[in-house]
Protein backbone atom coordinates (compact mmCIF):
# COMPACT_ATOMS: atom_id res chain seq x y z
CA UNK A 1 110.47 132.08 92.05
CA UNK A 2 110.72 135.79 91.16
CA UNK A 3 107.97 136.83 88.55
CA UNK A 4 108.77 139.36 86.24
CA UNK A 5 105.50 141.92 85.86
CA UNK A 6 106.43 142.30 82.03
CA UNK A 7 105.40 138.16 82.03
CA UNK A 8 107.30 135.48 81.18
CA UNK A 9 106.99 135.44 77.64
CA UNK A 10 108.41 139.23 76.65
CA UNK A 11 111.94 139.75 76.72
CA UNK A 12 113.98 140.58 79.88
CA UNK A 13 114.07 145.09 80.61
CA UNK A 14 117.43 146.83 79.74
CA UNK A 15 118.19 149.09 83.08
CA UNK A 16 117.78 152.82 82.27
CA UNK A 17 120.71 154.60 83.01
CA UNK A 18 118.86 157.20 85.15
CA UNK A 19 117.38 154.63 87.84
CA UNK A 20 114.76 156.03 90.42
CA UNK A 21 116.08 156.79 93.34
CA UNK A 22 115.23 155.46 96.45
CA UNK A 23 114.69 156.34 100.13
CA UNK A 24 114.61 153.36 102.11
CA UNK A 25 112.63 153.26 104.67
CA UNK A 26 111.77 151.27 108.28
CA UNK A 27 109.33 147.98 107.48
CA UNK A 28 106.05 149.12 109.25
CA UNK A 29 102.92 147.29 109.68
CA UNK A 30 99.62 149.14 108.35
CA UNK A 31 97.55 146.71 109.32
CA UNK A 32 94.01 148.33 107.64
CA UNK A 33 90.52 146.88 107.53
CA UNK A 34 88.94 145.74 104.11
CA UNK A 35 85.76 148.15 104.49
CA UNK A 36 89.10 150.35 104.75
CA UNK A 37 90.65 149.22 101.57
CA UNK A 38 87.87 148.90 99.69
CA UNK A 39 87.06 152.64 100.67
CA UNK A 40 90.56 153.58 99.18
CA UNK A 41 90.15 151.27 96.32
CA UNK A 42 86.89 153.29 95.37
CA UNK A 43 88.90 156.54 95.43
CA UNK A 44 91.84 155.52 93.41
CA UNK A 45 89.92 154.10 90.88
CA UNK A 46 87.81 157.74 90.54
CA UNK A 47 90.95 159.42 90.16
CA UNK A 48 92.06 157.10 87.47
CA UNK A 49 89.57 156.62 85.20
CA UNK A 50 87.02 159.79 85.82
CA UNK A 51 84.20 158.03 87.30
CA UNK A 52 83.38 155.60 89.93
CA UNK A 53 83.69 152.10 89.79
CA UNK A 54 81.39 149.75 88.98
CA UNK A 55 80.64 147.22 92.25
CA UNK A 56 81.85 144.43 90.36
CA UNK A 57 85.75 145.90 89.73
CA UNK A 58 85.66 147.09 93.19
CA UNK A 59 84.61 143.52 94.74
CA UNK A 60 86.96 142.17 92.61
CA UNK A 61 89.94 144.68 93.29
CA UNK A 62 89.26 144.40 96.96
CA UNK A 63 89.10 140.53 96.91
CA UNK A 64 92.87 140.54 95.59
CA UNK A 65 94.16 143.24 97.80
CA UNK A 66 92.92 141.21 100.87
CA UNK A 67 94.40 137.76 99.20
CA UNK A 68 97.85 139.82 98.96
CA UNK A 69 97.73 141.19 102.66
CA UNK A 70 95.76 138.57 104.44
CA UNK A 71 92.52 140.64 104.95
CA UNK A 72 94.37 143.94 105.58
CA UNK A 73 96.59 142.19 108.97
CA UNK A 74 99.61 141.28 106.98
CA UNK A 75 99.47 145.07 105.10
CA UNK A 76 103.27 146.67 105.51
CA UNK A 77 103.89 150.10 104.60
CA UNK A 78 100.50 150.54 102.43
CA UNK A 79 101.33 148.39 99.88
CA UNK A 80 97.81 146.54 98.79
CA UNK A 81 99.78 143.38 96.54
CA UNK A 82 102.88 142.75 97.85
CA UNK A 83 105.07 145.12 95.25
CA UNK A 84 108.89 144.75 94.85
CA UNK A 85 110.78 147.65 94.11
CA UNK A 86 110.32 151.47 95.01
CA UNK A 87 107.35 153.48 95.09
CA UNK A 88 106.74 156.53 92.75
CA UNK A 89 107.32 158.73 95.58
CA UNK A 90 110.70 156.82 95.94
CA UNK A 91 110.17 154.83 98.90
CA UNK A 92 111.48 151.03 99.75
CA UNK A 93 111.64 148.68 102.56
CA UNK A 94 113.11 145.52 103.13
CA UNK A 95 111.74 142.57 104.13
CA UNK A 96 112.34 139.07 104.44
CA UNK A 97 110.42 136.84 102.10
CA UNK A 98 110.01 132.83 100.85
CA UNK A 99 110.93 132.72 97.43
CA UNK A 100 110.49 129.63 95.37
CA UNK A 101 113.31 128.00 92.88
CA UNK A 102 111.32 124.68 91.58
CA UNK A 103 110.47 122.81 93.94
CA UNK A 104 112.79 124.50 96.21
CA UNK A 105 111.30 127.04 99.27
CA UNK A 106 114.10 129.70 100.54
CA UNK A 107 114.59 132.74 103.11
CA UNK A 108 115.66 135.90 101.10
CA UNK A 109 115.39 139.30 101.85
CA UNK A 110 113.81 141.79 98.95
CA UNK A 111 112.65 145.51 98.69
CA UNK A 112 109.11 146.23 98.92
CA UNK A 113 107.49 149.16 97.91
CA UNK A 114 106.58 151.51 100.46
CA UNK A 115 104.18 154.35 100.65
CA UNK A 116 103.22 157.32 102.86
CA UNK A 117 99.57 156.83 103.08
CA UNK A 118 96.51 154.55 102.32
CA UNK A 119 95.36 156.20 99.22
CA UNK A 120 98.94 156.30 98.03
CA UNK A 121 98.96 152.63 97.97
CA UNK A 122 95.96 151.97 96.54
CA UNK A 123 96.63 154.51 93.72
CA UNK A 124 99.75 152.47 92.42
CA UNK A 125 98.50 149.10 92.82
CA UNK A 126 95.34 150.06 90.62
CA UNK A 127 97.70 151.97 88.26
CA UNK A 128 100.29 148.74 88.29
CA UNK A 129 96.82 146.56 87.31
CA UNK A 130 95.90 149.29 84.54
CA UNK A 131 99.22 149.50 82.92
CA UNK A 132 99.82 145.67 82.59
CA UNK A 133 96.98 143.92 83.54
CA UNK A 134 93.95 145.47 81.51
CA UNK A 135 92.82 141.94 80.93
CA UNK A 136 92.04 141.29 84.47
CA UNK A 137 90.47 145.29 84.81
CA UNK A 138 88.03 144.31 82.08
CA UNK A 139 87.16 141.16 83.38
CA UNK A 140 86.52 142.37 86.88
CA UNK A 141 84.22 144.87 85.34
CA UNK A 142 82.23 141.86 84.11
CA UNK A 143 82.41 140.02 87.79
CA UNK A 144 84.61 137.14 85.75
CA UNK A 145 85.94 135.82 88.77
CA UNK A 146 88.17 133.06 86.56
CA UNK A 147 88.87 135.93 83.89
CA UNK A 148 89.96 138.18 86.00
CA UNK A 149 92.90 135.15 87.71
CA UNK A 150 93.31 134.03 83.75
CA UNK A 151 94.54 137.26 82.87
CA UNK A 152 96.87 138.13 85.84
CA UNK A 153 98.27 134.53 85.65
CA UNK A 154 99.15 134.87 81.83
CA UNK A 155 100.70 138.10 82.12
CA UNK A 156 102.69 136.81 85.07
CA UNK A 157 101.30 138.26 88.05
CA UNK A 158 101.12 134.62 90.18
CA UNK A 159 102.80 131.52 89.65
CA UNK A 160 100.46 129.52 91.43
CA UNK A 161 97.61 127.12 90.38
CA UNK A 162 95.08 129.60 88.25
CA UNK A 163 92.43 127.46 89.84
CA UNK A 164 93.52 127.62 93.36
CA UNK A 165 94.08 131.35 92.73
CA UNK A 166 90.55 132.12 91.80
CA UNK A 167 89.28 129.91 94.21
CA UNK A 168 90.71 131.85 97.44
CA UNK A 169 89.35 134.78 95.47
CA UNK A 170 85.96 133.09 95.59
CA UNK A 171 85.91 132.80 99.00
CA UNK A 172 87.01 136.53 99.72
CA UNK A 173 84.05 137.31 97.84
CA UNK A 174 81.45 134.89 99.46
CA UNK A 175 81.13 132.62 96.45
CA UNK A 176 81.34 128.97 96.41
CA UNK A 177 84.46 127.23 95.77
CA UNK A 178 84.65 125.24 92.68
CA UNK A 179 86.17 121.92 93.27
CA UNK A 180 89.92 121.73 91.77
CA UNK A 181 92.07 119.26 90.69
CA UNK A 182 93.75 117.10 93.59
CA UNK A 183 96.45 116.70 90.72
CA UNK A 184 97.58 120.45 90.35
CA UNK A 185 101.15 120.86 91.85
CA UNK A 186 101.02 122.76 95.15
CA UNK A 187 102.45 126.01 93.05
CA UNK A 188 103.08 128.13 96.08
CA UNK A 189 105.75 130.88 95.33
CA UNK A 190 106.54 133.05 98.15
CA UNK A 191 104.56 134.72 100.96
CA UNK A 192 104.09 138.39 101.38
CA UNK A 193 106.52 140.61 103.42
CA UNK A 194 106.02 139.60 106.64
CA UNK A 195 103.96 136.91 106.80
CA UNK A 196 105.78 134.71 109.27
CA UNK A 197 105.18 137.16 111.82
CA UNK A 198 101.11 137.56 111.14
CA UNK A 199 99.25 137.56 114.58
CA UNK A 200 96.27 135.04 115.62
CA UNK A 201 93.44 137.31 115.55
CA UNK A 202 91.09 135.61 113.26
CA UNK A 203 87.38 135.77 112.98
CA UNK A 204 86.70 132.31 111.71
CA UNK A 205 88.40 129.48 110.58
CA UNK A 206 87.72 130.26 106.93
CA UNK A 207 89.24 133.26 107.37
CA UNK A 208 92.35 131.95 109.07
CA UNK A 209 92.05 129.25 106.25
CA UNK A 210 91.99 131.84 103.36
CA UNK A 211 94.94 134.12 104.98
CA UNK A 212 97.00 130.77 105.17
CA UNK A 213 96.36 130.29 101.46
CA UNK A 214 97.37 133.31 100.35
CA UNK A 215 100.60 133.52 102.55
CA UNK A 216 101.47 130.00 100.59
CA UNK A 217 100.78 130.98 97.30
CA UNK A 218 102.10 134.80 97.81
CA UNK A 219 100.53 135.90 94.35
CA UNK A 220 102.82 139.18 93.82
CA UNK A 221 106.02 139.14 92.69
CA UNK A 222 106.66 142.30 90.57
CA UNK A 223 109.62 143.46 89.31
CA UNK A 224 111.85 146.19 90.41
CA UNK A 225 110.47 149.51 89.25
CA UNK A 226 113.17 150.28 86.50
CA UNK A 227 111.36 147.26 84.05
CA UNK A 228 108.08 149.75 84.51
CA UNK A 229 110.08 152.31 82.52
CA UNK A 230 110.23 150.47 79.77
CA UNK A 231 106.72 150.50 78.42
């Protein structure tokens, strides 16, 4: 299932009549390292805000953008959560992708956003989590682990099990997973853009575990860029 980033509880965005425009561009694989990320994550977050991030938001921050892009290996074009639509600097690339209707998995194809460099990237997935997701910014200042999956889950930023979610983002962050309910549907929504096509190359088998979690799950599905405008 497609997740509006507005959530599912405000009303659907009226198309501007002045739409970006957008450049679309070849899928390419960036795969990046997460001391890599995290390095880019720490820069973004300086330019937004003024000052440098506490370790807590960047653990945090990190943790997600390596659930979203299997530890950097499954990155395409730059883009650190797996973000439909087009970039600010107008860029797009397609991709095939498992959607979810119910109970129902499918092959579609989608428009991801695409970006020129690392630190673009990183700039407009901390900007997307700014702008909609303050919730989960304030409660990954705090460490909140659970807070900081409450928030993105009730403004619509994963379908999946809130539990499950916040579990795989335990174990990115070398915490101990909390036991969850063997009754909670299997809520998986999608995988990333190009996750069928990830390669082998995995350090452990918690690792390999984690990056197979997140492909199921697929936490990011934003809207096109034109519902941004609205706010």
């Amino acid at each position: 299932m497609r997740v509006d980033a507005t959530g599912p509880s405000e009303s659907s965005p009226q198309v501007h009549a002045t739409e970006r425009v957008s450049l679309e561009v070849p899928l390419t694989r960036t795969p990046t390292a997460r001391a890599e990320m995290r390095a880019a994550l720490e820069r973004a977050e300086t330019r937004l805000t003024g000052h440098a991030p506490s370790h807590a938001l960047l653990d945090l921050v990190t943790a997600q953008a390596s659930l979203e892009t299997g530890s950097g290996r499954s990155m395409y074009n730059f883009n650190f959560g797996g973000i439909k639509g087009t970039s600010p600097s107008g860029m797009t690339a397609v991709s095939g992708t498992h959607e979810w209707e119910g109970n129902t998995r499918y092959h579609t194809q989608a428009h991801f956003r695409a970006y020129g460099s690392l630190d673009e990237g990183a700039q407009d997935y901390l900007s997307l989590l700014h702008r909609r997701y303050g919730g989960a910014i304030a409660a990954a200042e705090m460490g909140d682990v659970d807070g900081f999956a409450h928030a993105l889950k009730a403004r619509g930023y994963f379908t999946g099990p809130e539990a499950r979610y916040a579990n795989d983002l335990r174990g990115l962050l070398g915490l101990p997973r909390r036991p969850v309910d063997a009754t909670l549907p299997d809520g998986a929504v999608g995988s990333t853009p190009g996750a069928d096509a990830i390669d082998q190359g995995f350090s452990s088998t918690q690792e390999l575990a984690l990056l197979m979690s997140a492909v199921s799950m697929s936490a990011a599905r934003i809207a096109a860029p034109q519902s941004e405008d609205e706010e």
